[in-house]
Protein backbone atom coordinates (compact mmCIF):
# COMPACT_ATOMS: atom_id res chain seq x y z
CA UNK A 1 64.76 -27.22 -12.31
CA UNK A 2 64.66 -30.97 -13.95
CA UNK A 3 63.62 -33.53 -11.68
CA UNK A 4 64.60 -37.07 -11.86
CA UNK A 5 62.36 -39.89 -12.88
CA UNK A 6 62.69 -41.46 -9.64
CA UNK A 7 61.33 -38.37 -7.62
CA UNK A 8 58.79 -37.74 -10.83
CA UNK A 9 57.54 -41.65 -10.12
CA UNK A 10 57.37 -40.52 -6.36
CA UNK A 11 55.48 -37.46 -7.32
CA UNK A 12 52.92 -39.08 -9.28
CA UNK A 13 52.55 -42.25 -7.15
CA UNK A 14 51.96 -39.91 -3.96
CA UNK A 15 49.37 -37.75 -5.98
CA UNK A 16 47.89 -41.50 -7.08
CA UNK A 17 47.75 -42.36 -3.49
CA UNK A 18 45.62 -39.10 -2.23
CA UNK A 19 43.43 -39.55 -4.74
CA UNK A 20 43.03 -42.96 -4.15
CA UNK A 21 42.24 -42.06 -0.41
CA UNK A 22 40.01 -39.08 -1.61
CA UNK A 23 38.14 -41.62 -3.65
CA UNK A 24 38.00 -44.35 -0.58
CA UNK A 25 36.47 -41.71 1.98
CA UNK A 26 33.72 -40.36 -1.01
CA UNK A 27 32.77 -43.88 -1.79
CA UNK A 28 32.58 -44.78 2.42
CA UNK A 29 30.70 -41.49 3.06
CA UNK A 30 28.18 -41.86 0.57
CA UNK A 31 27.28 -45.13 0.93
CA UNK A 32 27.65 -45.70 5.07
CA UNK A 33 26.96 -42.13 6.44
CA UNK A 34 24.98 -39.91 4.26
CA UNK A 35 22.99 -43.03 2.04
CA UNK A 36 19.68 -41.54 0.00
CA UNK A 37 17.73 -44.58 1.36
CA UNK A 38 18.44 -46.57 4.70
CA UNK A 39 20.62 -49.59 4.27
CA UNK A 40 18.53 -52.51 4.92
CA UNK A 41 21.72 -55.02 3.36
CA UNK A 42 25.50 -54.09 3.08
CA UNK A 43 25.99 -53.46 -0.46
CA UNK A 44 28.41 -56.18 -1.62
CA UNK A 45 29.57 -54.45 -4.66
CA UNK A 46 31.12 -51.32 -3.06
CA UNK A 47 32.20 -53.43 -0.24
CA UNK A 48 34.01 -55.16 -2.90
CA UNK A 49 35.29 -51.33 -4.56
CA UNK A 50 36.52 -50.35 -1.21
CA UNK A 51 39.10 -53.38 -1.02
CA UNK A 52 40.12 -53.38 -4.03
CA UNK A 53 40.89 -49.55 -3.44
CA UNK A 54 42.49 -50.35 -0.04
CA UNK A 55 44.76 -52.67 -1.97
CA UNK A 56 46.08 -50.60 -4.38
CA UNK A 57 46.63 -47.72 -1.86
CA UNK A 58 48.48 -49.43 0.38
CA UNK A 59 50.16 -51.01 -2.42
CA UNK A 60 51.44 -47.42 -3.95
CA UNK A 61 51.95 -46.65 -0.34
CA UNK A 62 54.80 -49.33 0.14
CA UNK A 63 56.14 -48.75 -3.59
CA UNK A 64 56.40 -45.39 -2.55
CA UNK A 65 58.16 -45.69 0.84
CA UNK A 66 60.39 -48.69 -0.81
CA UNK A 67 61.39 -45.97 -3.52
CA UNK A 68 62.04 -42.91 -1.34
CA UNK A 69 63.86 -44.69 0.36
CA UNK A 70 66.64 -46.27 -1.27
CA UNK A 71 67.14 -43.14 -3.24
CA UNK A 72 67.23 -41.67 0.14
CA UNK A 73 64.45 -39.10 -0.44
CA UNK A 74 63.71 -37.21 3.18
CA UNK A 75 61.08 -35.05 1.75
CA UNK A 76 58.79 -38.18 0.16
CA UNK A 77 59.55 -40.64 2.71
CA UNK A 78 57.82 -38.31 5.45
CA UNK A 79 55.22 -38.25 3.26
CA UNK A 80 54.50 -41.51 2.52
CA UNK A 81 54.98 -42.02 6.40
CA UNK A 82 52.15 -39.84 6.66
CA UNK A 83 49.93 -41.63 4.49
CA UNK A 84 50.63 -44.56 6.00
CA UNK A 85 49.03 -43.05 9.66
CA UNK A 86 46.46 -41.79 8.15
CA UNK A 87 45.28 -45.10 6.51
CA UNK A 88 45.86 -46.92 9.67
CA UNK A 89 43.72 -44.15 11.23
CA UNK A 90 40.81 -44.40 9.30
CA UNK A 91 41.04 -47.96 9.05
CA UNK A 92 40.89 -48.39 12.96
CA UNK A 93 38.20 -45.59 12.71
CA UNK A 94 36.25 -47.77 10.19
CA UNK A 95 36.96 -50.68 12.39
CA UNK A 96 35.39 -49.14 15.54
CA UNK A 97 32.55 -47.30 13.83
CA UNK A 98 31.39 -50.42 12.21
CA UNK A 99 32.50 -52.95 14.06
């Protein structure tokens, strides 16, 4: 079965958005809740990373949702819905962990 390009750009943008997340959540774990040394100073640089990654996801996010739905997509624009809890989720978990 061919797909279109439109739901082969949502395909690839959703699979660019979980990884993106997977990458966010490594980068937070191993530098805020499992560090090899105890953080005497918040380390600027990933800081830095982790914005620049939280752009970009919710970035693909909207492109995604935008896409799905004017093609009128169900199936993606659930998904991308989905996303979109989740990263409010963990950014309000973020938010109350670390103030």
């Amino acid at each position: 079965m061919k797909q279109s390009g439109k739901v082969q750009f949502l395909f690839w943008l959703f699979s660019f958005s979980i990884l993106l997340y997977v990458w966010i959540i490594w980068i937070t774990v191993q530098t805020f809740v499992l560090p090899e040394a105890p953080v005497q100073e918040l380390p600027e640089d990933k800081i830095a990373l982790l914005f620049i990654l939280y752009g970009l996801l919710v970035l693909g996010t909207l492109a995604g949702t935008t896409v799905a739905i004017f093609i009128g997509n169900k199936r993606y624009t659930n998904r991308f819905g989905a996303l979109f809890l989740i990263i409010f989720l963990s950014f309000l978990a973020g938010k109350s962990i670390f103030g």
